[in-house]
Protein backbone atom coordinates (compact mmCIF):
# COMPACT_ATOMS: atom_id res chain seq x y z
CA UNK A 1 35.34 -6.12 21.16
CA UNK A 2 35.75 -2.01 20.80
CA UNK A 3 37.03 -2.45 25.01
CA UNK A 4 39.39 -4.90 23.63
CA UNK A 5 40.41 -2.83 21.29
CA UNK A 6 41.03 0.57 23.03
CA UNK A 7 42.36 -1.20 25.68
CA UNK A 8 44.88 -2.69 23.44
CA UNK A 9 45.30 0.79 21.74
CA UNK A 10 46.01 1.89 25.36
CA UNK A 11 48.39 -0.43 26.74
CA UNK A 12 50.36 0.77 23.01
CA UNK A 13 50.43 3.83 24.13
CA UNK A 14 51.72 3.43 27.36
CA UNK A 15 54.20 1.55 25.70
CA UNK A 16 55.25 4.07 23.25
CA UNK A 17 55.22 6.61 26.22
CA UNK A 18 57.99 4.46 27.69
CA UNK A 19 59.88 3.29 24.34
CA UNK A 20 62.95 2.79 25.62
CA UNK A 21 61.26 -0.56 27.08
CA UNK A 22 60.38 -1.27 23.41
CA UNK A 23 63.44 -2.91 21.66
CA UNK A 24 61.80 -5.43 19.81
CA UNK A 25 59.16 -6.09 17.15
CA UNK A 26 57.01 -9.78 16.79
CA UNK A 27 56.97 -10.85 13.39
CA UNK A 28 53.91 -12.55 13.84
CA UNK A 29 52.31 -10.27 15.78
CA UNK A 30 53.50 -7.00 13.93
CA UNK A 31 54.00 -5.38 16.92
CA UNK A 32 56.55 -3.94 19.50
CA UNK A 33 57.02 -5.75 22.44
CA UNK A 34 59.10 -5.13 25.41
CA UNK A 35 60.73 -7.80 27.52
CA UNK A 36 57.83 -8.40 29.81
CA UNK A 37 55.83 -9.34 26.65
CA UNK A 38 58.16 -11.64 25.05
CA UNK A 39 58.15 -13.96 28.00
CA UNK A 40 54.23 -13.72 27.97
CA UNK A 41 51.97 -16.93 27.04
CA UNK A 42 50.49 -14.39 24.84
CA UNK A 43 54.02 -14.74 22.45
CA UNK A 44 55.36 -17.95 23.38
CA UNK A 45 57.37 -19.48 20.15
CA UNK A 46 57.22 -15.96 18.35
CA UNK A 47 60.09 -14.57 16.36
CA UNK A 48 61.68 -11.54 17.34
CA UNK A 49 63.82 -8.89 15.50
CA UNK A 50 65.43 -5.85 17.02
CA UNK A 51 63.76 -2.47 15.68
CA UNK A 52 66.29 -1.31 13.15
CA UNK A 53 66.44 -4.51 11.95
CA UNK A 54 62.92 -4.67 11.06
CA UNK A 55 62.35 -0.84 9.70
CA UNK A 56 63.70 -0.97 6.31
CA UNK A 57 61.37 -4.31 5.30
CA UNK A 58 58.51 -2.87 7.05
CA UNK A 59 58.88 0.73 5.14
CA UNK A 60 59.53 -1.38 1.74
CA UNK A 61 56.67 -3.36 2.49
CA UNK A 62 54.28 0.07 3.42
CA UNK A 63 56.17 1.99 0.56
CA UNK A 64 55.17 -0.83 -1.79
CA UNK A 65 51.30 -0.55 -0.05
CA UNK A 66 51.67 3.07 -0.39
CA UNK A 67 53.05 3.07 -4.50
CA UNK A 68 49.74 0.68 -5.00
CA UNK A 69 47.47 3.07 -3.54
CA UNK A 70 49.05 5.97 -5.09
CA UNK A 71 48.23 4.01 -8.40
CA UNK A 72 44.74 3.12 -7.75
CA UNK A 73 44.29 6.90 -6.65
CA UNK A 74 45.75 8.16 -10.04
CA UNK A 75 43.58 5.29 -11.92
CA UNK A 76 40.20 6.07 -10.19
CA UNK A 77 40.98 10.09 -10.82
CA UNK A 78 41.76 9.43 -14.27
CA UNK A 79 38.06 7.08 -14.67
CA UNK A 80 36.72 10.41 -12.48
CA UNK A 81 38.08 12.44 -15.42
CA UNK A 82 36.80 10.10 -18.32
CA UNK A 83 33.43 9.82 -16.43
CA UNK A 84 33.24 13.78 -16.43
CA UNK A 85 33.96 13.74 -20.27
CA UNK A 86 31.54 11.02 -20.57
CA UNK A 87 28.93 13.55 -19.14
CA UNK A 88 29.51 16.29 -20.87
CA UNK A 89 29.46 13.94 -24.20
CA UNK A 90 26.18 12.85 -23.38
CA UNK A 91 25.18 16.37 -22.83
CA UNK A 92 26.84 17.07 -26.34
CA UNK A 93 25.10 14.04 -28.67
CA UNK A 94 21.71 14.98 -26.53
CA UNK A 95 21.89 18.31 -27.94
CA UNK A 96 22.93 17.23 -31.62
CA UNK A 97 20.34 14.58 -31.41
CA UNK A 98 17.72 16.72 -30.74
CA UNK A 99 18.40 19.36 -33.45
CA UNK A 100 18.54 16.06 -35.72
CA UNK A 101 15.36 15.55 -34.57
CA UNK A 102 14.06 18.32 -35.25
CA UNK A 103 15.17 19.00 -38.67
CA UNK A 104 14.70 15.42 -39.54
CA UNK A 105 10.49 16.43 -38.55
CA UNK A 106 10.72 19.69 -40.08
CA UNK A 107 11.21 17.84 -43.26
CA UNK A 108 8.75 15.34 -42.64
CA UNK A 109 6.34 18.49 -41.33
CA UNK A 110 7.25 20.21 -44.79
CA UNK A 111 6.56 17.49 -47.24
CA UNK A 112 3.02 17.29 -44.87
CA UNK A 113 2.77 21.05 -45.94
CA UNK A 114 3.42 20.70 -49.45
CA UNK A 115 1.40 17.34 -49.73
CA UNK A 116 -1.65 19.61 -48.18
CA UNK A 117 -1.16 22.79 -50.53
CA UNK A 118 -1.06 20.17 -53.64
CA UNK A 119 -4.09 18.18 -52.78
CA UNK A 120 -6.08 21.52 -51.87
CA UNK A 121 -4.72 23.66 -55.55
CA UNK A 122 -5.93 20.22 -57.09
CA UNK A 123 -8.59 20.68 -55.34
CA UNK A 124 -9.35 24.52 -55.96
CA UNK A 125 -9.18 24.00 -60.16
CA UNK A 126 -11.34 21.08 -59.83
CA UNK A 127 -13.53 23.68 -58.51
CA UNK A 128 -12.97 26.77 -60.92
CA UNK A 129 -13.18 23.97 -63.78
CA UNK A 130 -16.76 22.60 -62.53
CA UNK A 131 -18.18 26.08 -61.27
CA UNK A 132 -17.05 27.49 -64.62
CA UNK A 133 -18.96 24.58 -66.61
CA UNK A 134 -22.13 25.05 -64.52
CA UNK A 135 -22.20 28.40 -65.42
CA UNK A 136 -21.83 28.03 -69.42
CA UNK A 137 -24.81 25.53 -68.37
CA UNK A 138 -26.56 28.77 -66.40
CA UNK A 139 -26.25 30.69 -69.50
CA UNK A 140 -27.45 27.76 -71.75
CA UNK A 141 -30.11 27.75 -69.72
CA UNK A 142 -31.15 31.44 -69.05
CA UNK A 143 -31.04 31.61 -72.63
CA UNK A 144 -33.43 28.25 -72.96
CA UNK A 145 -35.95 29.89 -69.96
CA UNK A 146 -35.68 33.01 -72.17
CA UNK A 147 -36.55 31.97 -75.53
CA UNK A 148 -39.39 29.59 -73.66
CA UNK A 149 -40.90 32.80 -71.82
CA UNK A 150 -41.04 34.92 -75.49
CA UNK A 151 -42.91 31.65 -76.79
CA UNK A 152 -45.44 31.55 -73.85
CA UNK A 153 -46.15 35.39 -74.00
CA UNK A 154 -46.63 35.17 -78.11
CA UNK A 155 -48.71 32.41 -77.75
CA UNK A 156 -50.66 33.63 -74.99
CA UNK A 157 -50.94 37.03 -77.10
CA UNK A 158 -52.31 35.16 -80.17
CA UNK A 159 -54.88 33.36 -78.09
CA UNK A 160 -56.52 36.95 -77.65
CA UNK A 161 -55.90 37.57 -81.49
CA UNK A 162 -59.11 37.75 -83.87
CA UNK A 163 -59.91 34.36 -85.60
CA UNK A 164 -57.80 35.21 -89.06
CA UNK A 165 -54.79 36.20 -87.24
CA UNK A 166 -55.05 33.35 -85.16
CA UNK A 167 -55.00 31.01 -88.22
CA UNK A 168 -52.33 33.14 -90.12
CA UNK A 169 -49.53 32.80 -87.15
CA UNK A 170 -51.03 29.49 -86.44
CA UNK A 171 -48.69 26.97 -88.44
CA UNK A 172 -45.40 29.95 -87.26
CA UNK A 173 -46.71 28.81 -83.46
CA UNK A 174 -46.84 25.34 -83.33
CA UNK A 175 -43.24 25.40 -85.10
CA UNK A 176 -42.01 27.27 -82.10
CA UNK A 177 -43.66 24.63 -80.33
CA UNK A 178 -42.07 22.21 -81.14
CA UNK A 179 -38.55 23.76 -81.00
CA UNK A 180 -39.39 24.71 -77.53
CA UNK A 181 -40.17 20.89 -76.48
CA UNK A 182 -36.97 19.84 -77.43
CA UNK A 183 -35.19 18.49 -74.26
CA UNK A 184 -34.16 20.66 -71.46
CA UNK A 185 -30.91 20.48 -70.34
CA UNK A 186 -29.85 18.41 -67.71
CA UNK A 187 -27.03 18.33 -65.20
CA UNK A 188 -23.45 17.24 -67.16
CA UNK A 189 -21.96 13.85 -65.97
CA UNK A 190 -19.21 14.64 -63.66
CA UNK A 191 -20.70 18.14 -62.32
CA UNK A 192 -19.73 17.64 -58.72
CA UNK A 193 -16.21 17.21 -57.47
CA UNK A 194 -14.98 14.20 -56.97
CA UNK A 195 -14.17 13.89 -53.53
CA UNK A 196 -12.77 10.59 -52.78
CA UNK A 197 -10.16 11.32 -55.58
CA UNK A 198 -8.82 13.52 -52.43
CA UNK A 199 -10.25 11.94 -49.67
CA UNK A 200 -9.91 8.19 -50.63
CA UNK A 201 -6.96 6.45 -48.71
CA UNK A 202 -5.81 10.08 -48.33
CA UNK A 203 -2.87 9.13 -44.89
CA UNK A 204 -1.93 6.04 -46.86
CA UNK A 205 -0.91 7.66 -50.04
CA UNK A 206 0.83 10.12 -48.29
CA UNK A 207 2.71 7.39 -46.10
CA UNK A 208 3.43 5.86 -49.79
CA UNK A 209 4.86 8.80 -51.10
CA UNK A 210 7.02 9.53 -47.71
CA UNK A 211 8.62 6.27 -48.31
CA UNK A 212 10.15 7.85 -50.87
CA UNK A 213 11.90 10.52 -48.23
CA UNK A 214 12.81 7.53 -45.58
CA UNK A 215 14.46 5.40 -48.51
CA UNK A 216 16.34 8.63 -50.05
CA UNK A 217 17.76 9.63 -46.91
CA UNK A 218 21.91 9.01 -46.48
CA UNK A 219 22.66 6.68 -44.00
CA UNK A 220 23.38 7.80 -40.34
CA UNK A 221 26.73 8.01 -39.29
CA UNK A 222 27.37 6.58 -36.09
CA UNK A 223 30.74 6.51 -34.02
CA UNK A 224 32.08 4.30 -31.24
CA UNK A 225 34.81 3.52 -29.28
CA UNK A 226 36.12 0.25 -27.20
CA UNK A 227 37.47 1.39 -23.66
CA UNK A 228 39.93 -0.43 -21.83
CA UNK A 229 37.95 -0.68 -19.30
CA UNK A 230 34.80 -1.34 -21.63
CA UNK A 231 36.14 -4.10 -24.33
CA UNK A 232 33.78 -5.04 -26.49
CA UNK A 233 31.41 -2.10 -25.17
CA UNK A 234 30.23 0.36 -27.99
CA UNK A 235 30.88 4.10 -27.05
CA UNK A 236 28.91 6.92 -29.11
CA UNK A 237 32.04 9.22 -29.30
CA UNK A 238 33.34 12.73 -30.97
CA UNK A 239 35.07 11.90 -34.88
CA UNK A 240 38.45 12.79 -33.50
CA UNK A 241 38.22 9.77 -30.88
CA UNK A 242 36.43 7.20 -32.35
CA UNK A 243 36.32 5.03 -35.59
CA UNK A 244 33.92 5.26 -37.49
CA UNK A 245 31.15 2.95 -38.90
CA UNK A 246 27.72 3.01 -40.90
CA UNK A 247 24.55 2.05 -40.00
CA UNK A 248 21.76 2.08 -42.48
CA UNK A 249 18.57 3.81 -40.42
């Protein structure tokens, strides 16, 4: 078929080489002939036209072709040119929608930090308050181990003391006796922190509490545009080319 057809290209140029044999043009065909051809089989029943009668209608008709491309040349450049923009917009929102995201975590990473520092200064009085009871109970009892030491040593004393003297501080002793076997202190209720009152269900009362943040944040404005060549196709757009709706995040 390519022989066929650069022979045929061939035999048009030799044909063009000697135009003046080429007075005529085959409307079916679309092609000059010369006289030879138009008493071929090959155009037997085929309507001729001399060339200048056929020039203007075949430049309207290839100036009409020509308009149409011209058109679709200008329309595809122009969808070129709103493609480009398109690019360059998704570069754009990529870039806003990461420093969104970012400051949208940095709150979320800030309430974290906050949450933290209250639970551990919660934590930290806790502590001074039960470190500075245990110590009021130190001193109780240093004072208790004191008093209970003098006792021993007077007692141990008198035991070496001649018979009278014994007798005389007797009844004195066994009084201190008895005050000594009072009770001895014992560790308060509640000395030791209470840890699951931080630890307990610790994530999920700080997911409670964020809930609070997500449900007191303003809705998220979102813009879009229908195309003409994208009806009924949401567009994320710039303010100045879109309408605008609101979405509830």
């Amino acid at each position: 078929m390519e022989n066929q057809e650069v022979s045929g290209v061939s035999r048009l140029q030799e044909k063009i080489l000697n135009s003046e044999k080429l007075k005529d043009f085959c409307l079916e065909d679309k092609q000059l002939v010369c006289l030879v051809c138009m008493n071929s089989q090959k155009h037997i029943n085929h309507t001729f036209r001399p060339i200048d009668e056929v020039i203007p209608s075949c430049k309207e008709v290839l100036n009409t072709a020509l308009q149409s491309l011209q058109k679709k040349l200008q329309h595809n450049k122009n969808i070129k040119e709103e493609f480009e923009k398109t690019v360059e917009h998704i570069k754009s929102q990529a870039e806003h929608t990461e420093r969104q995201i970012k400051q949208q975590f940095e709150k979320l990473h800030q309430f974290l930090r906050d949450e933290e520092e209250a639970t551990i200064t919660a934590l930290r009085e806790e502590e001074e308050q039960k470190k500075q009871m245990m110590k009021e109970k130190l001193e109780e009892m240093n004072r208790h181990i004191s008093a209970l030491s003098h006792t021993i040593k007077d007692m141990e004393e008198m035991m070496k003391a001649s018979d009278v003297c014994f007798l005389k501080e007797f009844p004195v002793s066994m009084e201190r006796v008895q005050i000594s076997s009072q009770p001895d202190p014992q560790t308060p209720s509640g000395a030791l922190i209470h840890v699951p009152r931080y630890l307990g269900n610790l994530p999920f009362r700080v997911w409670k509490k964020m809930q609070d943040i997500v449900q007191n944040t303003p809705p998220l404005l979102i813009s879009f545009r229908c195309s003409d060549r994208q009806s009924h196709e949401e567009q994320i757009h710039s303010h100045h080319q879109s309408d605008l709706i609101w979405v509830q995040r």
